[in-house]
C-alpha atoms as a PDB file:
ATOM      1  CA  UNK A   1     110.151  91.480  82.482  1.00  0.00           C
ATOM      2  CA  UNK A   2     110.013  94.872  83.273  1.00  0.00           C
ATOM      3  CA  UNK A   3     105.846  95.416  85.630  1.00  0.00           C
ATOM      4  CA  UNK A   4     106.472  98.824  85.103  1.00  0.00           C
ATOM      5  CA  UNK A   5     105.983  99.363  81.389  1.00  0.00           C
ATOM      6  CA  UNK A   6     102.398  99.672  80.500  1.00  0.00           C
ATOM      7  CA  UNK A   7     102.230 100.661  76.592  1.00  0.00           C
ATOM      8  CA  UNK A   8      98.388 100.759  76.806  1.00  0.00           C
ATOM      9  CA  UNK A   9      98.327 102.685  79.079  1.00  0.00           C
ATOM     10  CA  UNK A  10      98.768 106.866  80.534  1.00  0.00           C
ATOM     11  CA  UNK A  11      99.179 107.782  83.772  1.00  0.00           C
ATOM     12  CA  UNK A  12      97.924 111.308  84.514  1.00  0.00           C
ATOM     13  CA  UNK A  13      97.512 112.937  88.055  1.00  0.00           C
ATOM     14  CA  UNK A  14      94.220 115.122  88.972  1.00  0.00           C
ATOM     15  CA  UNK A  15      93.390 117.162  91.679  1.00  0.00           C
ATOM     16  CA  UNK A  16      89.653 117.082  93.020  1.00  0.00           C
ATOM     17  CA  UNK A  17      88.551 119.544  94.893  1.00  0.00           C
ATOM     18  CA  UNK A  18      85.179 118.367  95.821  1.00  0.00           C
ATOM     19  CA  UNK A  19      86.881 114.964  97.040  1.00  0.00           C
ATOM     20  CA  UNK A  20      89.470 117.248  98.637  1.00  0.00           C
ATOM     21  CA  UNK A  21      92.232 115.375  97.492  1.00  0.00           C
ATOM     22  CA  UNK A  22      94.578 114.251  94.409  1.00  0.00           C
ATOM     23  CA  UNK A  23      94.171 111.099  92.448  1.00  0.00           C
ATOM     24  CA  UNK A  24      96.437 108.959  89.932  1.00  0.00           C
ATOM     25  CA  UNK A  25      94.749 107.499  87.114  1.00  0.00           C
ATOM     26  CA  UNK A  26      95.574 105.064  84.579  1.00  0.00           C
ATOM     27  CA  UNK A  27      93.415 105.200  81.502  1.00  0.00           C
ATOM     28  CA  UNK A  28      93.342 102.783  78.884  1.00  0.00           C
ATOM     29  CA  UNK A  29      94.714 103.786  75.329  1.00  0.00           C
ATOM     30  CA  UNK A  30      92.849 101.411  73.496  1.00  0.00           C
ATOM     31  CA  UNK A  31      89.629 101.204  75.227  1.00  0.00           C
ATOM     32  CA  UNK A  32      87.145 104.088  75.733  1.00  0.00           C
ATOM     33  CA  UNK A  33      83.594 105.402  77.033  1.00  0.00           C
ATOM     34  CA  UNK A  34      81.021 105.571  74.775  1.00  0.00           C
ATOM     35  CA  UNK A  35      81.375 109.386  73.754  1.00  0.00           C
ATOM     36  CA  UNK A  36      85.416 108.628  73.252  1.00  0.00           C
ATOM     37  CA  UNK A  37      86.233 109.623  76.757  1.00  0.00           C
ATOM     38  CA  UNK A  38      89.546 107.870  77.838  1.00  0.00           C
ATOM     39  CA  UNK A  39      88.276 104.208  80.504  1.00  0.00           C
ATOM     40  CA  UNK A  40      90.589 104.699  83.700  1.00  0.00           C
ATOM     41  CA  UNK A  41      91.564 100.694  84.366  1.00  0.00           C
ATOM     42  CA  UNK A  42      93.104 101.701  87.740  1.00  0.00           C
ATOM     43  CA  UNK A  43      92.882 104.868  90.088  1.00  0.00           C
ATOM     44  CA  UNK A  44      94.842 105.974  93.404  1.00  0.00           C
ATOM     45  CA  UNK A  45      93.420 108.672  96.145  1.00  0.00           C
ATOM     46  CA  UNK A  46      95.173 110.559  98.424  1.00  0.00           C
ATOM     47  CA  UNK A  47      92.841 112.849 100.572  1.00  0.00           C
ATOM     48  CA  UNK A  48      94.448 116.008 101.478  1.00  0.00           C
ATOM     49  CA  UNK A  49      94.517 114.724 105.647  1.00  0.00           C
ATOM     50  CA  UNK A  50      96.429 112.121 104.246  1.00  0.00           C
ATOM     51  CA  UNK A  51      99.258 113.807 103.754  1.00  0.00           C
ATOM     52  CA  UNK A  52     101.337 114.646 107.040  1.00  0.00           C
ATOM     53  CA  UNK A  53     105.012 115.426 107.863  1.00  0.00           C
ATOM     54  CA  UNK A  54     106.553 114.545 104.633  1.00  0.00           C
ATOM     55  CA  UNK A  55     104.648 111.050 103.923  1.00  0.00           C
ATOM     56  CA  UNK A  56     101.097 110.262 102.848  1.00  0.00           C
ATOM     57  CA  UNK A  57      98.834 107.023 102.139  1.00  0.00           C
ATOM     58  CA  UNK A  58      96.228 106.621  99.722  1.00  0.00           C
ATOM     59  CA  UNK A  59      92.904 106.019 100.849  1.00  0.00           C
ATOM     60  CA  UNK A  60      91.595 104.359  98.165  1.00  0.00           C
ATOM     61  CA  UNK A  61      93.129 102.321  95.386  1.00  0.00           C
ATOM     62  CA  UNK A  62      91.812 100.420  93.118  1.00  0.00           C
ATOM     63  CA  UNK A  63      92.911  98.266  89.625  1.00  0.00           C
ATOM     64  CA  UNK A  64      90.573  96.561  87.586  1.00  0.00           C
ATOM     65  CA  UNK A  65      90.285  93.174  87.511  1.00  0.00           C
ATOM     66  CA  UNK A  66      91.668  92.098  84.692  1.00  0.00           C
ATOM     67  CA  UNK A  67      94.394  94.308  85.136  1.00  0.00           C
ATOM     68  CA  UNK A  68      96.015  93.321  88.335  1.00  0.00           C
ATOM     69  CA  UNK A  69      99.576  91.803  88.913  1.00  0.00           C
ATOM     70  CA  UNK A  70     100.797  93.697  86.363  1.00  0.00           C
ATOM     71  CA  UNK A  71     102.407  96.585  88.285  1.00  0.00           C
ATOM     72  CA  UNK A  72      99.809  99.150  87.712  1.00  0.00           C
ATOM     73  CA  UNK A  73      99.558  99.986  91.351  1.00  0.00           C
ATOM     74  CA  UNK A  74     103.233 100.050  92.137  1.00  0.00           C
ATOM     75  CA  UNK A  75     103.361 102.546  89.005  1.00  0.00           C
ATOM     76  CA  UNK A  76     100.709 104.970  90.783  1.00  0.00           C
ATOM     77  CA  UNK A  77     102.090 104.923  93.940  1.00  0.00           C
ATOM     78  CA  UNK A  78     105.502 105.927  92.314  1.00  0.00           C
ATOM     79  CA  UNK A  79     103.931 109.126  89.863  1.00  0.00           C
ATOM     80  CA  UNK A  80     101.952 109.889  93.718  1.00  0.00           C
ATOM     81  CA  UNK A  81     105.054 109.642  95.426  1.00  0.00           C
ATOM     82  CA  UNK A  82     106.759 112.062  92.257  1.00  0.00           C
ATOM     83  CA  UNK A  83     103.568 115.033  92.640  1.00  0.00           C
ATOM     84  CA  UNK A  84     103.478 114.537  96.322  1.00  0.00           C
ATOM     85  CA  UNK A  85     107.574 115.065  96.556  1.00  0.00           C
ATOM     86  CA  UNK A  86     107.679 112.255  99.317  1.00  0.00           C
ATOM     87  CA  UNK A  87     107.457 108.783 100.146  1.00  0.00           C
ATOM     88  CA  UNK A  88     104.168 107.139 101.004  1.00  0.00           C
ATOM     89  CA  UNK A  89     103.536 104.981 104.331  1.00  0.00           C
ATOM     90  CA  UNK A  90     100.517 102.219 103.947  1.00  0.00           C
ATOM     91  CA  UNK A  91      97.575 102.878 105.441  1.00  0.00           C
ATOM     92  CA  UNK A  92      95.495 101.422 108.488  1.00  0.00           C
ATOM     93  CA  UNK A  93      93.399  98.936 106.152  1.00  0.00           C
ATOM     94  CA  UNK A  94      94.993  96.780 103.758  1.00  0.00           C
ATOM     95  CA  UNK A  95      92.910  94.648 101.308  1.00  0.00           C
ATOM     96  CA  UNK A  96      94.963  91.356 100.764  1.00  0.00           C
ATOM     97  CA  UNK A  97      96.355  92.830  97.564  1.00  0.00           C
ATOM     98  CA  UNK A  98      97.585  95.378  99.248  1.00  0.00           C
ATOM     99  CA  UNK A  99      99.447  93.542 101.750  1.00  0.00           C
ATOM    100  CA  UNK A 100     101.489  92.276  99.100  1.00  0.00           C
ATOM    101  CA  UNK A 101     102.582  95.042  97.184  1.00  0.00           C
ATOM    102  CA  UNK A 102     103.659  96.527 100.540  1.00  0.00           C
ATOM    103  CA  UNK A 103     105.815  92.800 101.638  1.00  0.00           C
ATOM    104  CA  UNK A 104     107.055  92.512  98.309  1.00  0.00           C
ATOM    105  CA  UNK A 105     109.475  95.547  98.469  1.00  0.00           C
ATOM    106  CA  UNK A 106     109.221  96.841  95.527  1.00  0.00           C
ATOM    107  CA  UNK A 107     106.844  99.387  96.246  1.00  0.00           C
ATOM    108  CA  UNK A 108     109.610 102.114  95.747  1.00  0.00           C
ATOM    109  CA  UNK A 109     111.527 100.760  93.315  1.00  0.00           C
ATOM    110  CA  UNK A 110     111.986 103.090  90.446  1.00  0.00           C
ATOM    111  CA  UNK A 111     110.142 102.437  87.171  1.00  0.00           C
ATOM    112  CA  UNK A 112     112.252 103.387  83.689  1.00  0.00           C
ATOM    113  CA  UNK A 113     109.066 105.664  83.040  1.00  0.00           C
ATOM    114  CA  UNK A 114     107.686 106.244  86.667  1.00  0.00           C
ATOM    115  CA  UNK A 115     107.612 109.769  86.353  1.00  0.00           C
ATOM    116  CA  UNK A 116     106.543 110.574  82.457  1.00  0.00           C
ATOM    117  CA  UNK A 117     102.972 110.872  83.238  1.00  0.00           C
ATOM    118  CA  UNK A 118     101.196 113.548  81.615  1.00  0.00           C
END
């Protein structure tokens, strides 16, 4: 079974100025806000400081509940690592969840559709 395929979902990468950084989000195809807006299930931050001498970390990541273990955050990390043009290092603070998508190894292994975000 292939993680990386999401059908439901799109990947697209923003930049926010105010937050001084660039984010990955993955928004839902079939669900949406109340005035049709597209529901992101999952997002990834890097701040701009985060991003030093050809690597960077993400200071915040987060999936949805009911959307975890299914690859979503190894799929970020990969269109990230795509924008970015380099590999990320984990950061100082790991949540349990993110200890093991960082032992498992498969953090940088490429997805058939890692980089056809919009």
């Amino acid at each position: 079974m292939n993680h990386c395929k999401h059908p439901d979902l799109v990947y697209k990468v923003e930049r926010d100025d105010d937050d001084e950084g660039t984010f990955v989000f993955a928004y839902s195809k079939t669900r949406t806000l109340g005035n049709s807006a597209l529901y992101a299930v999952a997002h990834l931050h890097v701040p701009d400081n985060n991003v030093r001498h050809n690597r960077w970390s993400a200071g915040d990541v987060h999936v949805d509940e009911d959307h975890r273990r299914r690859g979503i955050a190894t799929q970020m990390y990969q269109v990230m690592a795509h924008e970015l043009g380099s590999a990320p290092s984990p950061s100082g603070i790991l949540s349990p969840d993110g200890k093991a998508l960082w032992k498992s190894g498969n953090l940088l292994a490429r997805c058939e559709d890692a980089h056809s975000h919009s």
